[in-house]
N, C-alpha and C. Protein backbone atom coordinates (compact mmCIF):
# COMPACT_ATOMS: atom_id res chain seq x y z
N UNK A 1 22.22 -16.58 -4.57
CA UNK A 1 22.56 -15.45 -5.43
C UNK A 1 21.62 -14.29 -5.12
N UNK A 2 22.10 -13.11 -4.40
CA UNK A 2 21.31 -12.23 -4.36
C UNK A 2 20.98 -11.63 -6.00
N UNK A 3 20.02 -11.16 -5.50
CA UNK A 3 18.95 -10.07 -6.72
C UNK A 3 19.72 -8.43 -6.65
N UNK A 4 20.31 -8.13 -7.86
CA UNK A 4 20.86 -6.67 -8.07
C UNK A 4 19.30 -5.69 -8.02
N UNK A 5 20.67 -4.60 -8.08
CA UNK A 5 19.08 -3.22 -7.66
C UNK A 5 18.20 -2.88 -8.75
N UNK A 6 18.45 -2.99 -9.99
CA UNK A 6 17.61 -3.20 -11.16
C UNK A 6 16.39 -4.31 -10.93
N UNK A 7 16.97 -5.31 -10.50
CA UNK A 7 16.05 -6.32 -10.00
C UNK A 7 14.97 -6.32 -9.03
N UNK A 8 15.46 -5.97 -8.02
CA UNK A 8 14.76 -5.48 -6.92
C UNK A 8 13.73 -4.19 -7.30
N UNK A 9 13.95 -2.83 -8.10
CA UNK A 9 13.47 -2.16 -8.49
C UNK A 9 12.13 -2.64 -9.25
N UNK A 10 12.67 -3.40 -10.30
CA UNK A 10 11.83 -3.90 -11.19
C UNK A 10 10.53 -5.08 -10.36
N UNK A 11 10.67 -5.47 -9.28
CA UNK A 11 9.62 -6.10 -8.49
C UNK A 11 9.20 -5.02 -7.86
N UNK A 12 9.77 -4.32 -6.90
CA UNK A 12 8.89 -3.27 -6.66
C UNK A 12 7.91 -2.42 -6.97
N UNK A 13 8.68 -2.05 -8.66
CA UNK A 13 7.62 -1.55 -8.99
C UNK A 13 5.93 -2.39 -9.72
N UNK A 14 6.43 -3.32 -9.82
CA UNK A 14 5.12 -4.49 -10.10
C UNK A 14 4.27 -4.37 -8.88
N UNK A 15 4.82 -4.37 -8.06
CA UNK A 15 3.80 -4.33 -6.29
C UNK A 15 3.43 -3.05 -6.39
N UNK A 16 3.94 -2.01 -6.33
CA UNK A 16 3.20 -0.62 -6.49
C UNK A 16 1.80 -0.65 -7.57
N UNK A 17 2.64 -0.86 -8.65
CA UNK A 17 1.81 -0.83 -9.72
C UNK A 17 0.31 -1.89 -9.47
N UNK A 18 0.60 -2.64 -8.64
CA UNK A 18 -0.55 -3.80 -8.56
C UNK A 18 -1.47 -3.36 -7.36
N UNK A 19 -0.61 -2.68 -6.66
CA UNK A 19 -1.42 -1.87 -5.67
C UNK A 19 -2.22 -0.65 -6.29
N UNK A 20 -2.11 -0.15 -6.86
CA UNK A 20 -2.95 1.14 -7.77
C UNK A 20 -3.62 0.42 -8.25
N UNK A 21 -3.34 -0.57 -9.55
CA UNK A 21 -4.73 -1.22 -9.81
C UNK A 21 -5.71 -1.57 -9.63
N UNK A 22 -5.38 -2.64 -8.25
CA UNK A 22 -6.65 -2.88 -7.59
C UNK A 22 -7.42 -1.81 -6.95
N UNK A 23 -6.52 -0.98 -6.39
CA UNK A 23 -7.08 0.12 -5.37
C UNK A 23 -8.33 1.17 -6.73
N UNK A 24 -7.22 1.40 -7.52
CA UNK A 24 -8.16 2.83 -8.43
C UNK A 24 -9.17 2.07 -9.65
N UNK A 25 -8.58 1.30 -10.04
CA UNK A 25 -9.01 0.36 -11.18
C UNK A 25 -9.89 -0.84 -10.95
N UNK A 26 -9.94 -1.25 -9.50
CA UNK A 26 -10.70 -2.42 -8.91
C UNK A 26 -10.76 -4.11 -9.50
N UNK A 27 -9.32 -3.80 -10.31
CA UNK A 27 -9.52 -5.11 -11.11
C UNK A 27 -8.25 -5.95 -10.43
N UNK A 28 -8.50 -7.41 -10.80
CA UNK A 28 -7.65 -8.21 -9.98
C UNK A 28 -6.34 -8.50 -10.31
N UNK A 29 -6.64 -8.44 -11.94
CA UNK A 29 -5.15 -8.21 -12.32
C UNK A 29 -4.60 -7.07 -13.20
N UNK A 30 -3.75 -6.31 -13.70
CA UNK A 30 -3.34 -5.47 -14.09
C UNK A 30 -4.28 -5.17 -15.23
N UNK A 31 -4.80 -3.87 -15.22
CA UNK A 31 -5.83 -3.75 -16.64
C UNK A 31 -4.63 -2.89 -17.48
N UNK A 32 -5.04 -2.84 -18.58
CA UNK A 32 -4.46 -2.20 -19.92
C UNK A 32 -3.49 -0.79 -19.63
N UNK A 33 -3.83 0.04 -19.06
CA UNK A 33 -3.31 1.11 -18.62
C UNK A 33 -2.12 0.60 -18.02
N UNK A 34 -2.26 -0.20 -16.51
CA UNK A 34 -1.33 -0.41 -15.82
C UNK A 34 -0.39 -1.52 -16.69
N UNK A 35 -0.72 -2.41 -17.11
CA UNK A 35 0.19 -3.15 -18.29
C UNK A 35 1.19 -2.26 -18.82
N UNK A 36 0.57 -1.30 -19.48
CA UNK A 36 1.63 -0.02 -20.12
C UNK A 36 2.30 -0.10 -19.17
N UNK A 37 1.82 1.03 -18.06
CA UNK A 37 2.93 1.40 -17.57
C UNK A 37 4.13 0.64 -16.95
N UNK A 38 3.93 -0.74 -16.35
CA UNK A 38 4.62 -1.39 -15.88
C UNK A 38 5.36 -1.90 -16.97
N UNK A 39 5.22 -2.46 -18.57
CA UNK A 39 5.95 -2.74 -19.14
C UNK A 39 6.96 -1.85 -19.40
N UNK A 40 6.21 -0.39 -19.67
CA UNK A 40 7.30 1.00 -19.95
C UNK A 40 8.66 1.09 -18.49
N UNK A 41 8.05 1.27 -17.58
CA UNK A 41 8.71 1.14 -16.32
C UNK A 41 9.67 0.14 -16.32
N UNK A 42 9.49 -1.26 -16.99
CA UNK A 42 10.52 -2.28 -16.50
C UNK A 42 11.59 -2.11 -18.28
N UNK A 43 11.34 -1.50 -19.10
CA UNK A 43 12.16 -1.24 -20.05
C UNK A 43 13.02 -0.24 -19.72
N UNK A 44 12.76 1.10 -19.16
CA UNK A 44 13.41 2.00 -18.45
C UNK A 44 14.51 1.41 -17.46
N UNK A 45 13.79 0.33 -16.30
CA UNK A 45 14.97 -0.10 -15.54
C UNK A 45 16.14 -0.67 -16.58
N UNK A 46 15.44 -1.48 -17.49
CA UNK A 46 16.23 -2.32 -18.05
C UNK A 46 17.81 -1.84 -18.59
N UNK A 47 17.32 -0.66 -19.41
CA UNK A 47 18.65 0.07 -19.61
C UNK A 47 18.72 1.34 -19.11
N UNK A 48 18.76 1.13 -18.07
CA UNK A 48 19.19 2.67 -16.89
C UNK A 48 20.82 2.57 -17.27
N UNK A 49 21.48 3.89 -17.27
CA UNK A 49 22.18 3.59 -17.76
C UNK A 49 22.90 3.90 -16.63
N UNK A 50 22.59 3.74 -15.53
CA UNK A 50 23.41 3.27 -14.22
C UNK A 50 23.55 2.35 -13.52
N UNK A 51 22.68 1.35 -14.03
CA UNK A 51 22.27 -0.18 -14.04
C UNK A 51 22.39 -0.46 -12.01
N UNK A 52 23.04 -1.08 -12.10
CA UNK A 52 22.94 -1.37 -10.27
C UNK A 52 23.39 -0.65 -9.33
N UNK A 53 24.02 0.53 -10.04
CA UNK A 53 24.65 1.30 -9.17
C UNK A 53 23.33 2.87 -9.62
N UNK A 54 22.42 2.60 -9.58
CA UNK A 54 21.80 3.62 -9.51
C UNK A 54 20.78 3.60 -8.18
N UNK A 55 20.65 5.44 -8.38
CA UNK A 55 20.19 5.50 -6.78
C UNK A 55 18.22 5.63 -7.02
N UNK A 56 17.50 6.24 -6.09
CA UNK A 56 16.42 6.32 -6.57
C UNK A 56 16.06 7.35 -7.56
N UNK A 57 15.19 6.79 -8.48
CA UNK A 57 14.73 7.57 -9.49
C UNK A 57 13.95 8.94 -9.49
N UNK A 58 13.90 9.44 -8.23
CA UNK A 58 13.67 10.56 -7.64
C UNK A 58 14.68 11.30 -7.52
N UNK A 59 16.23 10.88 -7.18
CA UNK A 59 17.47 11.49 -7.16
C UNK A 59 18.52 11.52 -8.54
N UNK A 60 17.87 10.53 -9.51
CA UNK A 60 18.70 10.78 -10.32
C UNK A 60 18.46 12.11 -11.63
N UNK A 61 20.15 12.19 -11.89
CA UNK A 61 19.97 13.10 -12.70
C UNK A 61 19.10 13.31 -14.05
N UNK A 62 19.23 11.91 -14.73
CA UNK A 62 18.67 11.94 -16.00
C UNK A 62 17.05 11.35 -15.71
N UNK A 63 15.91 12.30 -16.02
CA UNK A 63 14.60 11.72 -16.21
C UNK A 63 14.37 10.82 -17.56
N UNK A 64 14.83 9.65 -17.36
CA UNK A 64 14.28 8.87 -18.54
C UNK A 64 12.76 8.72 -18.96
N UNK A 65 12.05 9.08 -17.74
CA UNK A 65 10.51 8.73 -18.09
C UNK A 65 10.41 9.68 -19.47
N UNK A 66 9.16 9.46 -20.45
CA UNK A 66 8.82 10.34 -20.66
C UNK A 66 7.62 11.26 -19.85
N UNK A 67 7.44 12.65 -20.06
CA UNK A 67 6.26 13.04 -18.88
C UNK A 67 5.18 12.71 -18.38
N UNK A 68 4.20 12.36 -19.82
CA UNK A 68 3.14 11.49 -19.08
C UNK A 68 3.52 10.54 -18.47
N UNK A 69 4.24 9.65 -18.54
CA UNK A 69 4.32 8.25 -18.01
C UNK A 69 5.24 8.60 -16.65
N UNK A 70 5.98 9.97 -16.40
CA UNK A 70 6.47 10.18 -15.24
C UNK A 70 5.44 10.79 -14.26
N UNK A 71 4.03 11.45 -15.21
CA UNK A 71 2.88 11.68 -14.15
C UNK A 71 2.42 10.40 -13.46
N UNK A 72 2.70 9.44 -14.58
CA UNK A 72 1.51 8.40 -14.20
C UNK A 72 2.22 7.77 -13.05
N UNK A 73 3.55 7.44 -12.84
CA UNK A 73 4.42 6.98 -12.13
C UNK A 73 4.07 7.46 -10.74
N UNK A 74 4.30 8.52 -11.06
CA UNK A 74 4.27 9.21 -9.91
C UNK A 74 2.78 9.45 -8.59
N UNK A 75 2.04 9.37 -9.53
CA UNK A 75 0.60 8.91 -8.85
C UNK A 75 0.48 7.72 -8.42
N UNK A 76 1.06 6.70 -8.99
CA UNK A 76 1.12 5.13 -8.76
C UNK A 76 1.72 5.19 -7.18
N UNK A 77 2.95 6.14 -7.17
CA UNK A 77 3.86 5.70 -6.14
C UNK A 77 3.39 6.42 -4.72
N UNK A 78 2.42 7.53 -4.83
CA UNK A 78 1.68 8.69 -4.08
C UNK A 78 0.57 7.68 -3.37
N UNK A 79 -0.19 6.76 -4.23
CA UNK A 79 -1.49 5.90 -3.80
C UNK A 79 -0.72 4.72 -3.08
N UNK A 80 0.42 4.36 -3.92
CA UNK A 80 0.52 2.71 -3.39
C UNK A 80 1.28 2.97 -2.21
N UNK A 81 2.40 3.97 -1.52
CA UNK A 81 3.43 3.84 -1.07
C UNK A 81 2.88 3.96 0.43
N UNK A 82 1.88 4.86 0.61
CA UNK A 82 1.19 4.74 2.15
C UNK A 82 0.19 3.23 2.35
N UNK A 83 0.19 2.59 1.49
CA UNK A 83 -0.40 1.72 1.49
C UNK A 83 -0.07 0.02 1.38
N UNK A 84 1.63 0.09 1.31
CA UNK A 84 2.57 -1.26 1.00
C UNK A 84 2.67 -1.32 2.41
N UNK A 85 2.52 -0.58 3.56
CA UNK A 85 2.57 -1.41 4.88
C UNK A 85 1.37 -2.57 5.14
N UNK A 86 0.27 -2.61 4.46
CA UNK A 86 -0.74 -3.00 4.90
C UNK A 86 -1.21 -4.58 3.73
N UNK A 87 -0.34 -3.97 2.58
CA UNK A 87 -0.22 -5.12 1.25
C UNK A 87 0.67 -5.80 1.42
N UNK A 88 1.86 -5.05 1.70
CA UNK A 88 3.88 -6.13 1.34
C UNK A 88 4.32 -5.68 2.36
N UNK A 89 4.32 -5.86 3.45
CA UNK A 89 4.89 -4.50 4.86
C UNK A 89 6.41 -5.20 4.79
N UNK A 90 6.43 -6.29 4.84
CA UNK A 90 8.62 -6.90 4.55
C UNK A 90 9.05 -6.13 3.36
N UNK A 91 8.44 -6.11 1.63
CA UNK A 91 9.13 -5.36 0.81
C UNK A 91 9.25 -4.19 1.05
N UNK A 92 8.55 -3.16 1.71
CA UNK A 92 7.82 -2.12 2.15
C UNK A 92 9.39 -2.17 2.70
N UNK A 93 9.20 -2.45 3.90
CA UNK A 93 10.80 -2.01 4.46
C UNK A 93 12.19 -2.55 3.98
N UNK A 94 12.26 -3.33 3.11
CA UNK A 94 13.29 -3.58 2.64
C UNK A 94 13.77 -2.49 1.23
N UNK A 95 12.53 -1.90 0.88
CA UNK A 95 12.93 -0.92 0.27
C UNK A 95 13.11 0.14 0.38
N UNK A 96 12.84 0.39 1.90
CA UNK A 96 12.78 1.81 2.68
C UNK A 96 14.48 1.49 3.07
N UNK A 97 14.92 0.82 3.21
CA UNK A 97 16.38 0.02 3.93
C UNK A 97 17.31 0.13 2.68
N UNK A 98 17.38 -0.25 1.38
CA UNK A 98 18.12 -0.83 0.53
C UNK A 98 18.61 0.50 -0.48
C-alpha cells in the first residue's frame, strides 16, 4: 500500500524539522519549540483541504499557516533543505521527484 501525499508530506516535514533541531538547537531530539511546530505543521497537513491532491505549500493558494509559524516554517525549510542531501539524500530526492 503506497503512502498518499499528506503522508509523505507529513514525514518530510519531521526530517526537516529534525534537521533544524539538531543543526540550530543542538539537541538530539526535538526540543519544545520544534515539537510546536511539527505538531502545528502535521495538524495543518491533516486537514488541508486539498488532502492528496494538493500541490506544494509554496504553490498553494490558501496560506493555512498562521504567520509566525509560516516564518518559522520557512526557516526550517531554508536550513534543512541544502542540507537533506547529506542527512536523507533518497527522501531528499524522492521529494524533489514526487
Amino acid at each position: 500500500m503506497s503512502q498518499g501525499r499528506i503522508e509523505k508530506e507529513k514525514s518530510m516535514i519531521f526530517i526537516m524539522i529534525d534537521v533544524y533541531c539538531k543543526g540550530k538547537h543542538q539537541s538530539k531530539t526535538l526540543c519544545l519549540e520544534c515539537e510546536n511546530l511539527h505538531q502545528y505543521a502535521l495538524k495543518r497537513l491533516t486537514f488541508c483541504k486539498f488532502g492528496n491532491e494538493k500541490t506544494s505549500c509554496r504553490k498553494c493558494p490558501i496560506h493555512c499557516y498562521k504567520k509566525d509559524m509560516r516564518i518559522q516554517i520557512k526557516n526550517v525549510m531554508k536550513y534543512s533543505g541544502p542540507r537533506l542531501i547529506f542527512y536523507h539524500p533518497i527522501e531528499m530526492i524522492k521529494h524533489l521527484f514526487y
